[in-house]
C-alpha atoms as a PDB file:
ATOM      1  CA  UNK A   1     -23.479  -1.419  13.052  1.00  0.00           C
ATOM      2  CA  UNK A   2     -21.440  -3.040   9.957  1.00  0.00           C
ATOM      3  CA  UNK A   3     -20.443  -2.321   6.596  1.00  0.00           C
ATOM      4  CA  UNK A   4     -21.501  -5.390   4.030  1.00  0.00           C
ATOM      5  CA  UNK A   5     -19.352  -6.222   1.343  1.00  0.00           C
ATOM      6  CA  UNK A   6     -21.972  -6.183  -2.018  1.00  0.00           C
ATOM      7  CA  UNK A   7     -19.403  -6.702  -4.811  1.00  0.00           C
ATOM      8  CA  UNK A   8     -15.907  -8.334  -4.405  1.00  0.00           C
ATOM      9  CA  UNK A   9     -12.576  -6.401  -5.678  1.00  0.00           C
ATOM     10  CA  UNK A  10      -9.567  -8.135  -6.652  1.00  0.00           C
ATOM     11  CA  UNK A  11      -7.645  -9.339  -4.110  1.00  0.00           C
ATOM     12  CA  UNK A  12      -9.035  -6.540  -1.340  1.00  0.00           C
ATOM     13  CA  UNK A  13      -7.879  -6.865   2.058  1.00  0.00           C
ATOM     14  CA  UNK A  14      -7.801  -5.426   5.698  1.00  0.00           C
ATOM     15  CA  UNK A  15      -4.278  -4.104   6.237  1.00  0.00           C
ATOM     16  CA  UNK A  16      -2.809  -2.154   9.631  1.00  0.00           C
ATOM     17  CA  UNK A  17       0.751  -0.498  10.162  1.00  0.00           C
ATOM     18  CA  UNK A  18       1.498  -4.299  10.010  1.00  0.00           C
ATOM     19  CA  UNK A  19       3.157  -7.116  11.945  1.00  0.00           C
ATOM     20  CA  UNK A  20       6.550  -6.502  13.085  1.00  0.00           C
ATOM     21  CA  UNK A  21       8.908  -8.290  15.792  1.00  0.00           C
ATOM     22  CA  UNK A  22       8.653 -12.049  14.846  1.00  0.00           C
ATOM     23  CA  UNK A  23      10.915 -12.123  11.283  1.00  0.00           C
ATOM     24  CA  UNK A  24      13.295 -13.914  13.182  1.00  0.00           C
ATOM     25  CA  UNK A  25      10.449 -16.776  13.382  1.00  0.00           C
ATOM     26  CA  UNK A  26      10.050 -16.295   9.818  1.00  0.00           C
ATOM     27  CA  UNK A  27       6.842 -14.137   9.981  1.00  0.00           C
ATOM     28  CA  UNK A  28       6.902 -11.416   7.829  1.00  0.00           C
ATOM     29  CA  UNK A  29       5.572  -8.341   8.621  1.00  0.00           C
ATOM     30  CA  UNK A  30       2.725  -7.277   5.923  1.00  0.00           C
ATOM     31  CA  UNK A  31       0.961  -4.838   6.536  1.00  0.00           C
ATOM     32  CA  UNK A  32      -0.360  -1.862   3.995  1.00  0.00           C
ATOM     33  CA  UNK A  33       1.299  -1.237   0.564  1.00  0.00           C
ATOM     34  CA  UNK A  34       0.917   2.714   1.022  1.00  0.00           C
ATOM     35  CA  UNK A  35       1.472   3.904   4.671  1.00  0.00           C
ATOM     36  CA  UNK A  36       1.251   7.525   3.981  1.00  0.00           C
ATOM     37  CA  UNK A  37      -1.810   7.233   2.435  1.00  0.00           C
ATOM     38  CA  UNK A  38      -3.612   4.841   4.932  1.00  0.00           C
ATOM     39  CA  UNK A  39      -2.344   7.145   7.806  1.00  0.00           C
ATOM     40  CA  UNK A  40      -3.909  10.182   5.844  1.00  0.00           C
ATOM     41  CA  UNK A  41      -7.372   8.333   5.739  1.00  0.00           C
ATOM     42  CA  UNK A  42      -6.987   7.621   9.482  1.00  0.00           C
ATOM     43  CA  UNK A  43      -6.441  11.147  10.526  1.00  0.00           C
ATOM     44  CA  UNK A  44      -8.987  12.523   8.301  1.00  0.00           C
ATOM     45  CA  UNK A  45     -11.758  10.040  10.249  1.00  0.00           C
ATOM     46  CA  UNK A  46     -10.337  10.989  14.013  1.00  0.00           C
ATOM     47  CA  UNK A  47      -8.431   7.773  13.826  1.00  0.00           C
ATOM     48  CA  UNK A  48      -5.267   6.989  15.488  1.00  0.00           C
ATOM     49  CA  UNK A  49      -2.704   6.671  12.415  1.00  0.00           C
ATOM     50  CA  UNK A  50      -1.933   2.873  12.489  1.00  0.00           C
ATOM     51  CA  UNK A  51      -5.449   1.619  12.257  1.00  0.00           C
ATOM     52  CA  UNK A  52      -6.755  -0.642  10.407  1.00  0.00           C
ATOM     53  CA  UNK A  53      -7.897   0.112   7.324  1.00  0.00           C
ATOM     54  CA  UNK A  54      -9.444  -1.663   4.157  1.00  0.00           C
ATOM     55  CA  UNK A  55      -7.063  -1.734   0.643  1.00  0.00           C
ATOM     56  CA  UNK A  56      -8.625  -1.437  -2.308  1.00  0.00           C
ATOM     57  CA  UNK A  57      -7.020  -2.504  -6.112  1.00  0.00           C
ATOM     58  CA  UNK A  58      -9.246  -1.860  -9.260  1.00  0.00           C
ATOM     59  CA  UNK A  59     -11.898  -3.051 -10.194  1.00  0.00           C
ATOM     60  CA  UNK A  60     -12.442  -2.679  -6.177  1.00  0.00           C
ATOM     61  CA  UNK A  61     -15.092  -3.603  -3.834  1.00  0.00           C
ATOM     62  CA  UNK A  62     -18.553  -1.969  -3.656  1.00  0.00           C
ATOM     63  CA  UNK A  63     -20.312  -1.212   0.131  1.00  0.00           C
ATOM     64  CA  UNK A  64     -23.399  -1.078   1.391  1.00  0.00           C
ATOM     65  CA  UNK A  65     -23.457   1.074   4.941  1.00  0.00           C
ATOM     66  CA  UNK A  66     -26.506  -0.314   7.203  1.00  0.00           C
ATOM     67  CA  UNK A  67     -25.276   2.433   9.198  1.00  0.00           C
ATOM     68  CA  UNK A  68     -24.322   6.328   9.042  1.00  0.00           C
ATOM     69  CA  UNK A  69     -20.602   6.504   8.810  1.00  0.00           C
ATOM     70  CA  UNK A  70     -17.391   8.496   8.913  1.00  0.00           C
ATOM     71  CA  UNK A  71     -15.299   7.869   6.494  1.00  0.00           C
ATOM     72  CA  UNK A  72     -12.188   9.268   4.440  1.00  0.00           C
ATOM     73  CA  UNK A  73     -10.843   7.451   1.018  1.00  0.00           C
ATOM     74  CA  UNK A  74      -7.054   8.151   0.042  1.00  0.00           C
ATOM     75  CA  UNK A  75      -4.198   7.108  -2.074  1.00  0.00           C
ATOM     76  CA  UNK A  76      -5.605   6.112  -6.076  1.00  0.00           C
ATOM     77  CA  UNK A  77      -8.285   7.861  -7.788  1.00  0.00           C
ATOM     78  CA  UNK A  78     -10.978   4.806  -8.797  1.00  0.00           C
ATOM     79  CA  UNK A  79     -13.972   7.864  -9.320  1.00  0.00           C
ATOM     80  CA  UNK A  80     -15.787   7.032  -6.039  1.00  0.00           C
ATOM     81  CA  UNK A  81     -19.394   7.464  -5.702  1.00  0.00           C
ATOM     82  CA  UNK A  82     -22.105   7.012  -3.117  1.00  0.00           C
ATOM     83  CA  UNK A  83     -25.411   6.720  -4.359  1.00  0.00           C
ATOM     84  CA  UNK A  84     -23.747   6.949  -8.214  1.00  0.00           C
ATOM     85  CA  UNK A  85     -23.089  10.583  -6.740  1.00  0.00           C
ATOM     86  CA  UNK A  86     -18.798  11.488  -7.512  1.00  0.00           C
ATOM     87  CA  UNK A  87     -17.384  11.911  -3.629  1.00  0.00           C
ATOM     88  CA  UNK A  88     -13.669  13.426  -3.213  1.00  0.00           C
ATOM     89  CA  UNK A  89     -10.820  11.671  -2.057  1.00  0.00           C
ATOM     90  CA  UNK A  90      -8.731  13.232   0.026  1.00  0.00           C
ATOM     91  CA  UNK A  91     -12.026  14.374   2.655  1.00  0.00           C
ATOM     92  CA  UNK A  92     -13.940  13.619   5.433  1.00  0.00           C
ATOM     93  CA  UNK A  93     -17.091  12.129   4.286  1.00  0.00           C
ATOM     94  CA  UNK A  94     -20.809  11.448   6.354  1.00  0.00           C
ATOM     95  CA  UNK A  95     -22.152   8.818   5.026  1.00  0.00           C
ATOM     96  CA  UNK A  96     -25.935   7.840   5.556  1.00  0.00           C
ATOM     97  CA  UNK A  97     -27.155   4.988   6.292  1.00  0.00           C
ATOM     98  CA  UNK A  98     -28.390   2.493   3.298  1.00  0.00           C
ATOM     99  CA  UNK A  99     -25.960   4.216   0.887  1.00  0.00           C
ATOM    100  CA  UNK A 100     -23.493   2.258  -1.566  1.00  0.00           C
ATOM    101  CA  UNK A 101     -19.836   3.200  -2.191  1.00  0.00           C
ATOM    102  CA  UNK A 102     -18.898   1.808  -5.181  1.00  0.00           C
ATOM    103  CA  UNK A 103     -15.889   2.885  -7.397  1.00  0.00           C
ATOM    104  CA  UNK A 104     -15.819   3.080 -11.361  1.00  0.00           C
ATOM    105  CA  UNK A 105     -12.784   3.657 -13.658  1.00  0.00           C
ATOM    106  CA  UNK A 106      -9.388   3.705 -12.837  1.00  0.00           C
ATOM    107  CA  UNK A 107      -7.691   7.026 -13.391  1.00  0.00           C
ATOM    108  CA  UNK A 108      -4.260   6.930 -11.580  1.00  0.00           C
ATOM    109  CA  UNK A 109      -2.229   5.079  -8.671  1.00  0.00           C
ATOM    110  CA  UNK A 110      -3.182   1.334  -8.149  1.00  0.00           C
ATOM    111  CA  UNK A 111      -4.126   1.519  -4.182  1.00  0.00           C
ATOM    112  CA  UNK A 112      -7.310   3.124  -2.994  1.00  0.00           C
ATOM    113  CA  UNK A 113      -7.837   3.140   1.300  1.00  0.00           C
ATOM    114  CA  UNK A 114     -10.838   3.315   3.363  1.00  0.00           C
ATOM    115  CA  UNK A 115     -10.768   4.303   6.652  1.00  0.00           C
ATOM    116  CA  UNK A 116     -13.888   4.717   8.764  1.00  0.00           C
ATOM    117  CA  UNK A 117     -14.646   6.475  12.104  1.00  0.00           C
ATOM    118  CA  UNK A 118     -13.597   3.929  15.505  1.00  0.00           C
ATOM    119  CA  UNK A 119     -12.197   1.300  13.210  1.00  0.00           C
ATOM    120  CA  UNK A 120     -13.397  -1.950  12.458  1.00  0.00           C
ATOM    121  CA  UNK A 121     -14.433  -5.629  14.869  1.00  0.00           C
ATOM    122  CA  UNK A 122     -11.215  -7.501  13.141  1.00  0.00           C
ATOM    123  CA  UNK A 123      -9.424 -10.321  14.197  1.00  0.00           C
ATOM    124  CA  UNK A 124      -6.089  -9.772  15.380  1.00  0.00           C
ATOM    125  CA  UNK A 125      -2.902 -11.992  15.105  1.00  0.00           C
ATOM    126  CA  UNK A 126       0.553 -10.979  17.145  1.00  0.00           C
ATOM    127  CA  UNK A 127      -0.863  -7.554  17.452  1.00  0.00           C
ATOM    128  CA  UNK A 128      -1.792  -6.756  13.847  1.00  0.00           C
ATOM    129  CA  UNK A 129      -4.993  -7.231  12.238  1.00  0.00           C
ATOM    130  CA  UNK A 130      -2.979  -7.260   8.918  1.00  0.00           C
ATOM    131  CA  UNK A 131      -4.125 -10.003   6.766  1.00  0.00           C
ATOM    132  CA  UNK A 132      -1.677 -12.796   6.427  1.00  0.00           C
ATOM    133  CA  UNK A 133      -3.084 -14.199   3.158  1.00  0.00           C
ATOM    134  CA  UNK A 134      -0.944 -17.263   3.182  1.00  0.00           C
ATOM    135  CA  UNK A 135      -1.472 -18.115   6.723  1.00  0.00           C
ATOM    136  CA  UNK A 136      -4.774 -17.730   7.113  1.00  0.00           C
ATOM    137  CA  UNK A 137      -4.549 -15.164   9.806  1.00  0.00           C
ATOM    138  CA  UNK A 138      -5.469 -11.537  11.230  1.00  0.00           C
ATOM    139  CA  UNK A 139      -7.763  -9.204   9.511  1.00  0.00           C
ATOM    140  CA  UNK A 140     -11.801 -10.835   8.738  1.00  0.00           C
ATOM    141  CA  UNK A 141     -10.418 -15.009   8.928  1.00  0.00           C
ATOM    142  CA  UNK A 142      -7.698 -14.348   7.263  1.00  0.00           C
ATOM    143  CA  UNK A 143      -9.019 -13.873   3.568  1.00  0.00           C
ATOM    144  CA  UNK A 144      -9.380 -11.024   1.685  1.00  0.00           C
ATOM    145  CA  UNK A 145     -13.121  -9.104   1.283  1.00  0.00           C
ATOM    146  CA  UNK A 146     -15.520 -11.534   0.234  1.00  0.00           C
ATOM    147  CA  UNK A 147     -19.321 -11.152  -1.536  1.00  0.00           C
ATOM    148  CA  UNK A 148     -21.996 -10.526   1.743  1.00  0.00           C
ATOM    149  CA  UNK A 149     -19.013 -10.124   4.130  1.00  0.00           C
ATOM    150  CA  UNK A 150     -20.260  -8.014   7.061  1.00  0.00           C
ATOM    151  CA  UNK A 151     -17.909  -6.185   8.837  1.00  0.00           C
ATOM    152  CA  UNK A 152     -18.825  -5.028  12.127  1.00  0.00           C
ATOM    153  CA  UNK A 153     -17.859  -1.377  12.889  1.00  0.00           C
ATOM    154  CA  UNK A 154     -16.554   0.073  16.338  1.00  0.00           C
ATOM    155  CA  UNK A 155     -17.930   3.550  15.820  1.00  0.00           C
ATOM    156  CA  UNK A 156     -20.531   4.236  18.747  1.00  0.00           C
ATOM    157  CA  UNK A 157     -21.830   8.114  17.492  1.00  0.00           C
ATOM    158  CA  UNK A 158     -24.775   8.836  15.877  1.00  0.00           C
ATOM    159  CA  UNK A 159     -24.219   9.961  12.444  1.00  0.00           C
ATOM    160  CA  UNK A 160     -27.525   9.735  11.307  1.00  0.00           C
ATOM    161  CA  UNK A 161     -28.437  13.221  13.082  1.00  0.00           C
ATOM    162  CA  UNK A 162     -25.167  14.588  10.947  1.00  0.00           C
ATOM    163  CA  UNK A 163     -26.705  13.958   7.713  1.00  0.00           C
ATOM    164  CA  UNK A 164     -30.806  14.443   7.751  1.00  0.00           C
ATOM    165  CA  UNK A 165     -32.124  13.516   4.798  1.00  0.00           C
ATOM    166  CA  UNK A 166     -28.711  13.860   2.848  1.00  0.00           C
ATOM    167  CA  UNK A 167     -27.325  10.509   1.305  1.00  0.00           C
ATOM    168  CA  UNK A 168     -23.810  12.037   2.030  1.00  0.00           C
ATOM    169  CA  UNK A 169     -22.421  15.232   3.130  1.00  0.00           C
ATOM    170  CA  UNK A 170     -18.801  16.192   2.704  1.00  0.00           C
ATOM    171  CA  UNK A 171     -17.051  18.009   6.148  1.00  0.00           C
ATOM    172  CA  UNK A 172     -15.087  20.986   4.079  1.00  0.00           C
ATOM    173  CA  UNK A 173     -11.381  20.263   4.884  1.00  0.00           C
ATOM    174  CA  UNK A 174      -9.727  18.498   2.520  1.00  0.00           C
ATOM    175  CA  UNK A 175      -6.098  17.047   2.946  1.00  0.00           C
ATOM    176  CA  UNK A 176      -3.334  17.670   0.319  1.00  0.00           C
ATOM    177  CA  UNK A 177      -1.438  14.364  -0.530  1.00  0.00           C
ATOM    178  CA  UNK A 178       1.544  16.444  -1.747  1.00  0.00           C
ATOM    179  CA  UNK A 179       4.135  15.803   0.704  1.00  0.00           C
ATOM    180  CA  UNK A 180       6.997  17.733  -1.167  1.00  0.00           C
ATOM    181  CA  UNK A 181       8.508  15.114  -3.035  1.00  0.00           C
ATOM    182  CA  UNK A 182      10.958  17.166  -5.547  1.00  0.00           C
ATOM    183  CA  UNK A 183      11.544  13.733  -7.413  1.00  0.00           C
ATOM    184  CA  UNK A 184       9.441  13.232 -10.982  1.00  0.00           C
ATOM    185  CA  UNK A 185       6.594  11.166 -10.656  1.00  0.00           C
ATOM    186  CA  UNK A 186       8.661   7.534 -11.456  1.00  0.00           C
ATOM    187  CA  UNK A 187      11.351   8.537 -10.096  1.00  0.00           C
ATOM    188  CA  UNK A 188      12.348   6.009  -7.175  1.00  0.00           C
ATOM    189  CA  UNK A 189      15.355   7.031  -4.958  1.00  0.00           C
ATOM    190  CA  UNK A 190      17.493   3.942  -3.342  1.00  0.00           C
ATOM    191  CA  UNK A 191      20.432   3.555  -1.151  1.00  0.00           C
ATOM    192  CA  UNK A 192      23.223   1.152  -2.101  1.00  0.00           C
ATOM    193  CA  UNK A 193      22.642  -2.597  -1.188  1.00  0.00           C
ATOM    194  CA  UNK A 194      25.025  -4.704   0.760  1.00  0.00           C
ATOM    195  CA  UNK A 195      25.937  -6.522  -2.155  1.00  0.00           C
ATOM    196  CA  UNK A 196      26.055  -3.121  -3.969  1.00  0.00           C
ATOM    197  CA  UNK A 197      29.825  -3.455  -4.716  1.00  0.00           C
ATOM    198  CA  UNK A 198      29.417  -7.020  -7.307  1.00  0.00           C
ATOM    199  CA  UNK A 199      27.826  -4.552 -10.170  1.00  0.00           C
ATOM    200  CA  UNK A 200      30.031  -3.626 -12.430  1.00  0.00           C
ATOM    201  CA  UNK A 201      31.042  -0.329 -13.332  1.00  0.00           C
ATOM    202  CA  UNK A 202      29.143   0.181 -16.556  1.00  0.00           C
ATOM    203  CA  UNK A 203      25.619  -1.112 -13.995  1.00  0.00           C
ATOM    204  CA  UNK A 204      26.558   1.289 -11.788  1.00  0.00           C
ATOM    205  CA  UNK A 205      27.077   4.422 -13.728  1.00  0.00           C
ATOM    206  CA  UNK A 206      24.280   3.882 -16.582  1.00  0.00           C
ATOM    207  CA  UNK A 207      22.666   0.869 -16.422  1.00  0.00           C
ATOM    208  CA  UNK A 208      21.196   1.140 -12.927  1.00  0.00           C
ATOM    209  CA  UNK A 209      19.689   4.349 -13.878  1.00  0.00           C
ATOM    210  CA  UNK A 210      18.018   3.041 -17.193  1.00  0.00           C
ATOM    211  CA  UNK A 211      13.765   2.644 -17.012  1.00  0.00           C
ATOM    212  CA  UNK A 212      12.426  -0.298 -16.040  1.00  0.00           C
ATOM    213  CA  UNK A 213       8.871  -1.898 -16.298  1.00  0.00           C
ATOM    214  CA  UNK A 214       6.926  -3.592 -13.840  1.00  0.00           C
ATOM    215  CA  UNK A 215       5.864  -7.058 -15.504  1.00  0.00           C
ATOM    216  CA  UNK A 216       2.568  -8.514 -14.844  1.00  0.00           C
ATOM    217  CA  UNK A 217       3.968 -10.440 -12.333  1.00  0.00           C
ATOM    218  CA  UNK A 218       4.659  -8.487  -9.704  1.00  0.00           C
ATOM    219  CA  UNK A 219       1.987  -8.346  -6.362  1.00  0.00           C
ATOM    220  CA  UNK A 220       1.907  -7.301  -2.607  1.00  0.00           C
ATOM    221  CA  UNK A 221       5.166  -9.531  -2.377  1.00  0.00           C
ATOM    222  CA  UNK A 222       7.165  -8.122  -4.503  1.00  0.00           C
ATOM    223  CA  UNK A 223       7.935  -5.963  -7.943  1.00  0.00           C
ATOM    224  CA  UNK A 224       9.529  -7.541 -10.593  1.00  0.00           C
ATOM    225  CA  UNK A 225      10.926  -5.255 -12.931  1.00  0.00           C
ATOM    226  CA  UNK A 226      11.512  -5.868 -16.614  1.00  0.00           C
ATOM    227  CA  UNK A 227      14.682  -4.169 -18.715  1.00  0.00           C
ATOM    228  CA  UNK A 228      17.865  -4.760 -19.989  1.00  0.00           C
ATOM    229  CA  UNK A 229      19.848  -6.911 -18.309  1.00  0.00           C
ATOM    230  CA  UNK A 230      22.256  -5.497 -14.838  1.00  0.00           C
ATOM    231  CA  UNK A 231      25.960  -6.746 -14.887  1.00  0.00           C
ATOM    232  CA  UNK A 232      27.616  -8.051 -12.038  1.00  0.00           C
ATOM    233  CA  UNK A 233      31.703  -8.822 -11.850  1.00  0.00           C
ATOM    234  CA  UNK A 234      31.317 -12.313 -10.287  1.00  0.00           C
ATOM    235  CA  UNK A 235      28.446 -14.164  -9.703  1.00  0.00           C
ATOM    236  CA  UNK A 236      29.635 -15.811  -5.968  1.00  0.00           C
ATOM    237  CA  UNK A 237      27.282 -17.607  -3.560  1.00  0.00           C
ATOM    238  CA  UNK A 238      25.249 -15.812  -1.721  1.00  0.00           C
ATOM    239  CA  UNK A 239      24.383 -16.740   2.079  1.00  0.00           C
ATOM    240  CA  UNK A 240      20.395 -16.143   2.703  1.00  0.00           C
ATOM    241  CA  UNK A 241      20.498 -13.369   4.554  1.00  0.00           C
ATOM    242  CA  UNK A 242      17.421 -10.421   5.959  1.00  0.00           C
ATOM    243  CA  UNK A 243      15.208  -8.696   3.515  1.00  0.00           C
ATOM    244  CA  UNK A 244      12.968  -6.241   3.775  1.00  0.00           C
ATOM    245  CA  UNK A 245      10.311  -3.972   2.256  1.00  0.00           C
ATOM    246  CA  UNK A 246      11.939  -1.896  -0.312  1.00  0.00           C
ATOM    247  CA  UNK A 247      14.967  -3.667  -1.211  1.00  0.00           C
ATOM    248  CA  UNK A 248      15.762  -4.861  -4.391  1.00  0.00           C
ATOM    249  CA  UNK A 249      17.193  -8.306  -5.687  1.00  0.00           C
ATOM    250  CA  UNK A 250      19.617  -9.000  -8.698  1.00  0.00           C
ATOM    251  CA  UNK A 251      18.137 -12.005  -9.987  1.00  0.00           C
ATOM    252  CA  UNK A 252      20.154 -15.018 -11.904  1.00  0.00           C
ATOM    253  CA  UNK A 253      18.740 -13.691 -15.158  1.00  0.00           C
ATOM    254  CA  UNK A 254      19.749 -10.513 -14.522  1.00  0.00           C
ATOM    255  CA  UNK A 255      16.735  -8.091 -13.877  1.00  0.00           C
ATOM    256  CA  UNK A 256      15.498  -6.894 -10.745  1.00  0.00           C
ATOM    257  CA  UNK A 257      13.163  -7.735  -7.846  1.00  0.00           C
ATOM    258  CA  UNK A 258      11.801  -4.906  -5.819  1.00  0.00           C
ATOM    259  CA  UNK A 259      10.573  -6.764  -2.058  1.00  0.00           C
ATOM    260  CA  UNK A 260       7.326  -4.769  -1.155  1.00  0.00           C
ATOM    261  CA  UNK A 261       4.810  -5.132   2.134  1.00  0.00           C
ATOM    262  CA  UNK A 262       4.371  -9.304   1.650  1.00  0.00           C
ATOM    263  CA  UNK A 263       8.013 -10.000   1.259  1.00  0.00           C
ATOM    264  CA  UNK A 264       9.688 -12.992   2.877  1.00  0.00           C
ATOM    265  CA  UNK A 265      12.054 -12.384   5.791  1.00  0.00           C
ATOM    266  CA  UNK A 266      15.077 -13.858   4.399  1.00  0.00           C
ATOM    267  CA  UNK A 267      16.669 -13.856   0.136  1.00  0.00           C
ATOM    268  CA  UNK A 268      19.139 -15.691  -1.035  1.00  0.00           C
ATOM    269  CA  UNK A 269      19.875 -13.185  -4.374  1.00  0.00           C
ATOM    270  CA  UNK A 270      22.019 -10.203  -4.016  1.00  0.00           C
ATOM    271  CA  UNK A 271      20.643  -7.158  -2.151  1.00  0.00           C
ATOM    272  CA  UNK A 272      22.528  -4.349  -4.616  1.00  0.00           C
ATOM    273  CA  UNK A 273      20.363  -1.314  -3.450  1.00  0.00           C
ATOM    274  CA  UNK A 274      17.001   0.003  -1.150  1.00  0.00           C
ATOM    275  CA  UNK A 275      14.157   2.091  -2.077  1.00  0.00           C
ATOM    276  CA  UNK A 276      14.520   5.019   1.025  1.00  0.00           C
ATOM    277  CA  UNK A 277      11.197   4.157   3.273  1.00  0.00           C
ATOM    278  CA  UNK A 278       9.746   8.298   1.792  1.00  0.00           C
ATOM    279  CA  UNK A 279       9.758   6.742  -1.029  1.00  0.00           C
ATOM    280  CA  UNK A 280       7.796   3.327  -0.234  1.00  0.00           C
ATOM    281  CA  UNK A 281       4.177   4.425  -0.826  1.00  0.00           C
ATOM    282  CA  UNK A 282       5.165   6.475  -4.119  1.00  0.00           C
ATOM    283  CA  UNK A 283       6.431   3.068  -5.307  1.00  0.00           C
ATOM    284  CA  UNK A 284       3.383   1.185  -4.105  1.00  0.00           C
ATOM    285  CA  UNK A 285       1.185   3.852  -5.862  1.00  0.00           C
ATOM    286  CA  UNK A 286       2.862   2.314  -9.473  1.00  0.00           C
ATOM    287  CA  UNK A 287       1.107  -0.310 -11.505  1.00  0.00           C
ATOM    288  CA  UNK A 288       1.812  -3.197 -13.374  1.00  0.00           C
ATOM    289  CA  UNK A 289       2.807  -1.933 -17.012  1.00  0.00           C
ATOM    290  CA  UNK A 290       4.000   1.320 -15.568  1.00  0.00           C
ATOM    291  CA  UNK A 291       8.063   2.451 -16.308  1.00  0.00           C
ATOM    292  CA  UNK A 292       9.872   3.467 -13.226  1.00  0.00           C
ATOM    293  CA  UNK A 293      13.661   5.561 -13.123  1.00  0.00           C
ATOM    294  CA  UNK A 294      16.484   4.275  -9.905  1.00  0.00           C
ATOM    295  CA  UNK A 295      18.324   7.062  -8.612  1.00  0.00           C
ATOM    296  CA  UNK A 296      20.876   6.388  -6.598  1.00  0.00           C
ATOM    297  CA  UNK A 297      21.316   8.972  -3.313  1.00  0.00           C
ATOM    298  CA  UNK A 298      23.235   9.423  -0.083  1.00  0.00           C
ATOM    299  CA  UNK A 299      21.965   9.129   3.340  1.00  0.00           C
ATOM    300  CA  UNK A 300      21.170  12.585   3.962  1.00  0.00           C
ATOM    301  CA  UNK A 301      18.908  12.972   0.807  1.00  0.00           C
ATOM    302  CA  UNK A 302      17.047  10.182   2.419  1.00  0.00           C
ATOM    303  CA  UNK A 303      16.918  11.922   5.379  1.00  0.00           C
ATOM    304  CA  UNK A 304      15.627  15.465   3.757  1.00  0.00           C
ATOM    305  CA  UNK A 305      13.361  12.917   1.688  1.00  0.00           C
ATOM    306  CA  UNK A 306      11.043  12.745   4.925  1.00  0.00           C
ATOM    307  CA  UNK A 307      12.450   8.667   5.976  1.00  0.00           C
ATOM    308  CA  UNK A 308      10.600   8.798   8.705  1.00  0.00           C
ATOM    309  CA  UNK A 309       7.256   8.982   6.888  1.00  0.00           C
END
């Protein structure tokens, strides 16, 4: 039973809860961009949360199923279809077998995830099947999704019997993404940095909370943001010290780096705040191009923010 990659997306991968325990060998940990929304898909399939799962970035990968499926698509709206038929996100879906997923036009967030029923034949590395793109390691060899791929599916139940003749059939509950996040939508809450304390006054009270745009440049390793320039007093050496997804750089020139899931273990720029973890996948929902607001909050917002999401 396998799923077979028809038309490659850009830069598509398979991602888990990631890779964690061996920064101090200088392994980072990957993993997905978007945990809430990979764990949704997981539990709307009958998964258990951290399994693997397949990240999609528009224009994203089309599949053919040469089997009946279970599947569940989450986090960005790409107007899904099986069969050119619209599907929802956020729901359980039976998929027969010979069907196509593909997915169309972009209309918000910039991560889509797939989970399917019993998970996927992937190869793991330290206990992740997280893709390691630079090292060539975990997930299908190490690459992302690639034309004719087939990817060999664990899931032992007849679906087929599910669905008759129907190229699809949607199971009728639906999950609501809406955690309670009283934030607005580009609105990023952080914590203050270790090096928090070399911004000036003026960066601290107003120019910290101006907008900021992510630049073309940024990736799965990290956001760089575009704006006007943040202050520091002094400009001392800094020691390379441990990094980690979510916090945020002061570069030489000024602006700001935002470390997300491919980050390196250790930075050598000043660490002057962190985007709280409840926070992480509304981040990694935000495009290129898009503007996005700091505000700065104690630990116990954090903590009524849901952290341990």
């Amino acid at each position: 039973m396998s799923l077979r990659v028809i038309k490659v997306g850009v830069l598509d991968s398979v991602q888990d809860a990631g890779r964690y325990g061996w920064q101090h060998l200088g392994i980072n940990p990957t993993g997905v961009m978007d945990r809430y929304a990979a764990m949704l898909a997981n539990c709307l399939v009958g998964n258990v949360l951290n399994e693997a799962v397949l990240e999609l970035h528009f224009p994203a990968s089309s599949f053919f199923f040469e089997e009946a499926a279970l599947i569940a698509i989450t986090g960005a709206e790409f107007t899904a279809t099986i069969n050119g038929d619209a599907i929802q996100i956020n729901q359980p879906i039976l998929v027969n077998r010979f069907a196509i997923l593909q997915f169309h036009r972009h209309q918000k967030g910039a991560r889509v995830y797939l989970a399917i029923h019993g998970g996927m034949q992937l190869d793991k590395w330290l206990g992740s099947a997280s893709t390691h793109l630079k090292l060539k390691s975990g997930g299908l060899s190490g690459t992302s999704l690639q034309k004719d791929q087939h990817i060999t599916l664990f899931n032992k139940k007849d679906f087929s019997k599910k669905v008759y003749e129907q190229e699809f059939k949607q199971l009728p509950w639906i999950a609501n993404p809406n955690w309670g996040d009283t934030a607005k939508p580009n609105e990023i809450y952080v914590l203050p940095g270790i090096e928090w304390e070399w911004l000036t006054e003026e960066a601290k009270e107003q120019q910290f909370y101006q907008s900021f745009t992510i630049s073309n440049q940024s990736d799965r390793m990290g956001y760089l943001l575009s704006g006007e320039p943040v202050p520091v007093i002094n400009h001392p050496e800094v020691i390379s010290s441990a990094v980690n997804f979510g916090t945020v750089q002061l570069l030489p020139n000024g602006q700001l780096i935002i470390l997300m899931a491919d980050h390196q273990t250790t930075g050598g720029y000043p660490r002057v705040a962190h985007v709280i973890s409840a926070h992480l996948s509304k981040l990694a929902q935000l495009r290129a191009g898009q503007q996005l607001y700091f505000k700065l909050v104690d630990m116990q917002t954090k903590l009524r923010s849901g952290a341990g999401r």
